[in-house]
Each structure stands twice: as structure tokens, then as C-alpha cells.
C-alpha atoms as a PDB file:
ATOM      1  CA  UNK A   1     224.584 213.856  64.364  1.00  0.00           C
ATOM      2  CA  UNK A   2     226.684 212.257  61.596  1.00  0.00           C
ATOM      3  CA  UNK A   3     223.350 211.996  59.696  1.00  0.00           C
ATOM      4  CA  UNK A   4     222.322 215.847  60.312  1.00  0.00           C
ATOM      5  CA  UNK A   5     225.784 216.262  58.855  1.00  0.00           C
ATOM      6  CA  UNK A   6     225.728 214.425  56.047  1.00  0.00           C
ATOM      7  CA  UNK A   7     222.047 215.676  54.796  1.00  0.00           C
ATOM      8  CA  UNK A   8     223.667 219.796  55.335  1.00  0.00           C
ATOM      9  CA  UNK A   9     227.000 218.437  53.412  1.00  0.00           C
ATOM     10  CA  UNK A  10     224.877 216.390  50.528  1.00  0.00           C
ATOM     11  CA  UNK A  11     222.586 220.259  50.285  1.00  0.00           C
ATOM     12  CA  UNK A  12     225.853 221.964  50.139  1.00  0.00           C
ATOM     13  CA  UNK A  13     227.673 219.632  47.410  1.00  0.00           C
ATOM     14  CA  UNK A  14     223.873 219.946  44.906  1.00  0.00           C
ATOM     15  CA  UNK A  15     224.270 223.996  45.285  1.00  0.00           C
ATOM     16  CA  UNK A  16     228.016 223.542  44.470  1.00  0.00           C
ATOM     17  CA  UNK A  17     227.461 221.585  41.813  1.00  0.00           C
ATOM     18  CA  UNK A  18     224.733 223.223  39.945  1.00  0.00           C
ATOM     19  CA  UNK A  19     227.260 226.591  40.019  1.00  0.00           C
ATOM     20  CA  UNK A  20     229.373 224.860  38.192  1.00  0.00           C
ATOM     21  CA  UNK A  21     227.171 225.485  34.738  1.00  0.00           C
ATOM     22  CA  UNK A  22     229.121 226.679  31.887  1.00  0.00           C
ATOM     23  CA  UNK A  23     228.723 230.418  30.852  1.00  0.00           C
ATOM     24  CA  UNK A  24     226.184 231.598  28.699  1.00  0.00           C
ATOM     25  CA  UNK A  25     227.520 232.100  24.953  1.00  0.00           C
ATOM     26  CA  UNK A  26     226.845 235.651  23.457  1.00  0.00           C
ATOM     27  CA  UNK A  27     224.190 236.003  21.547  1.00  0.00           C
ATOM     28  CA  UNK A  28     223.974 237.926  18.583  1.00  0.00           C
ATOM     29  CA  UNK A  29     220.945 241.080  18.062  1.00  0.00           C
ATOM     30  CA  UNK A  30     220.074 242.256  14.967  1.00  0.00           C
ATOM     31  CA  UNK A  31     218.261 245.901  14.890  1.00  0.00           C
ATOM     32  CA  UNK A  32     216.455 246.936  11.651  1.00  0.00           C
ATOM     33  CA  UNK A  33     217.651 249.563   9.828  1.00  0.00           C
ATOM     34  CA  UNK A  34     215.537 252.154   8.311  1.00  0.00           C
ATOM     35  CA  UNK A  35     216.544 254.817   5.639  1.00  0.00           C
ATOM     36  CA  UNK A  36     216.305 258.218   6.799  1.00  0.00           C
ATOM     37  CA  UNK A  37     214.335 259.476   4.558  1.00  0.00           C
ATOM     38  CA  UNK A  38     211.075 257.297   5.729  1.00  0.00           C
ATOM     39  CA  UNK A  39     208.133 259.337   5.535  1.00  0.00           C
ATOM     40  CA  UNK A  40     206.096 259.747   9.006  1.00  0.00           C
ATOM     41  CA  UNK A  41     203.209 257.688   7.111  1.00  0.00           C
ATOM     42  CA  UNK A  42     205.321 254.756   5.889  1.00  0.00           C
ATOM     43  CA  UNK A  43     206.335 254.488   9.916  1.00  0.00           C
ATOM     44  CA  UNK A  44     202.486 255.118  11.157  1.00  0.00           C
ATOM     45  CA  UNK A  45     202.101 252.039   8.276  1.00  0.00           C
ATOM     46  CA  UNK A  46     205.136 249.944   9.932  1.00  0.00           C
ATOM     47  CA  UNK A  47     203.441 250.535  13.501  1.00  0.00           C
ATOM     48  CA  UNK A  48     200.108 249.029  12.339  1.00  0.00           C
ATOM     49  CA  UNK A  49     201.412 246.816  10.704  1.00  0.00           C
ATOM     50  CA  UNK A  50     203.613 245.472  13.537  1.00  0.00           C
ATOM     51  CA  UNK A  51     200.543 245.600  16.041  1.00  0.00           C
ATOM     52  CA  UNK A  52     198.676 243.639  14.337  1.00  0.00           C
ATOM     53  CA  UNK A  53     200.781 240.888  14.437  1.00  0.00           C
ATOM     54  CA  UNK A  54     201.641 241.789  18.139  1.00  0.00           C
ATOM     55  CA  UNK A  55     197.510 241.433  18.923  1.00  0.00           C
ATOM     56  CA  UNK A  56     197.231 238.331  17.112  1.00  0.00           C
ATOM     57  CA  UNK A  57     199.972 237.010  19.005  1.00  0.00           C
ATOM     58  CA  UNK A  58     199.256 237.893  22.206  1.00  0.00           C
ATOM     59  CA  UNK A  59     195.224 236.551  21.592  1.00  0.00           C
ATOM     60  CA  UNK A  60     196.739 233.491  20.556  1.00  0.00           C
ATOM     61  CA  UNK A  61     198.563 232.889  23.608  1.00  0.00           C
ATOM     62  CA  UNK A  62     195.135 233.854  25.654  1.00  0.00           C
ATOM     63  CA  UNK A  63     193.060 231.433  23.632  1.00  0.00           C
ATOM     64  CA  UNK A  64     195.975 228.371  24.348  1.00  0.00           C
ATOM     65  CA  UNK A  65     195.827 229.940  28.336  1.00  0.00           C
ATOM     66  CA  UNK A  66     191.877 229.453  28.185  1.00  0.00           C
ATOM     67  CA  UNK A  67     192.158 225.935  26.963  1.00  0.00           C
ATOM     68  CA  UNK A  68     194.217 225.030  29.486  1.00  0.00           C
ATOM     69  CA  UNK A  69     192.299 226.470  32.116  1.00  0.00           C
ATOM     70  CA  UNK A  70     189.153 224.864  30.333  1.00  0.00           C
ATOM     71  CA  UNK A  71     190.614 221.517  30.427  1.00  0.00           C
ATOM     72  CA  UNK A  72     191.618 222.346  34.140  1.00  0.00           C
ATOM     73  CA  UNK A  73     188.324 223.175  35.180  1.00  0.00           C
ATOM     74  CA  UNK A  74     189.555 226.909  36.033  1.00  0.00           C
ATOM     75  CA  UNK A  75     186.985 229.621  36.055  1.00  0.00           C
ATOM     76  CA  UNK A  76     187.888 232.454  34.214  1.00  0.00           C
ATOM     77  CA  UNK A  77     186.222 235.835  33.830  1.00  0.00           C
ATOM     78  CA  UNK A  78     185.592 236.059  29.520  1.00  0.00           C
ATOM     79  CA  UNK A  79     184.506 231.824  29.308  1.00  0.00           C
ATOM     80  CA  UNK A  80     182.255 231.713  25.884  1.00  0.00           C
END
């Protein structure tokens, strides 16, 4: 019984502990700011622009995630 005890009060004592983690600091955002007098085509530019970077990015990340599963042995459905 004093063992049962023990083990609950040790469980206890971890959660109590690990809520004692400091608060996180504030963080800072910085949002772009565009002139008002942008032309529609300078944004339609800006989007490209910004999606291109966003798809090369993101197939990046899919080519690191297909290594991984490569060296893993994990079948995946586009292999080369």
C-alpha cells in the first residue's frame, strides 16, 4: 500500500513540478506596411512573388520528408 502510495505521490510531485515553468516572454510581430497608393499589379507582383518562395519551401520540406521515409524504408505514393 505504502508503495501504491508513493508511485501516485512521485506522479503527482512530476505534474507539479513541470507547472512550475516560467511564463512565456512576449514576443514581438512585425506587419509590413504598404503605401496606399500600390497599384493592384504591383500586389498581383508581391503575391507571385511571395508564392514562389512559399512552393519552394514547402517542396523542400517534402523532398527532406521523402528522404527520411527513403532511409526508413517507408513507401510513399510519388517515390522516383
Amino acid at each position: 500500500m505504502a508503495l501504491s502510495v508513493g508511485i501516485t505521490a512521485l506522479i503527482v510531485l512530476g505534474f507539479y513540478h513541470d507547472s512550475m515553468m516560467d511564463q512565456p516572454k512576449a514576443r514581438i510581430i512585425y506587419a509590413e506596411s504598404w503605401p496606399s497608393t500600390r497599384t493592384d499589379e504591383e500586389i498581383i507582383k508581391q503575391n507571385i512573388a511571395d508564392q514562389k518562395k512559399l512552393d519552394a519551401k514547402r517542396l523542400e520540406t517534402q523532398r527532406s520528408y521523402q528522404r527520411l521515409a527513403d532511409k526508413l524504408g517507408i513507401d510513399y505514393e510519388d517515390k522516383k
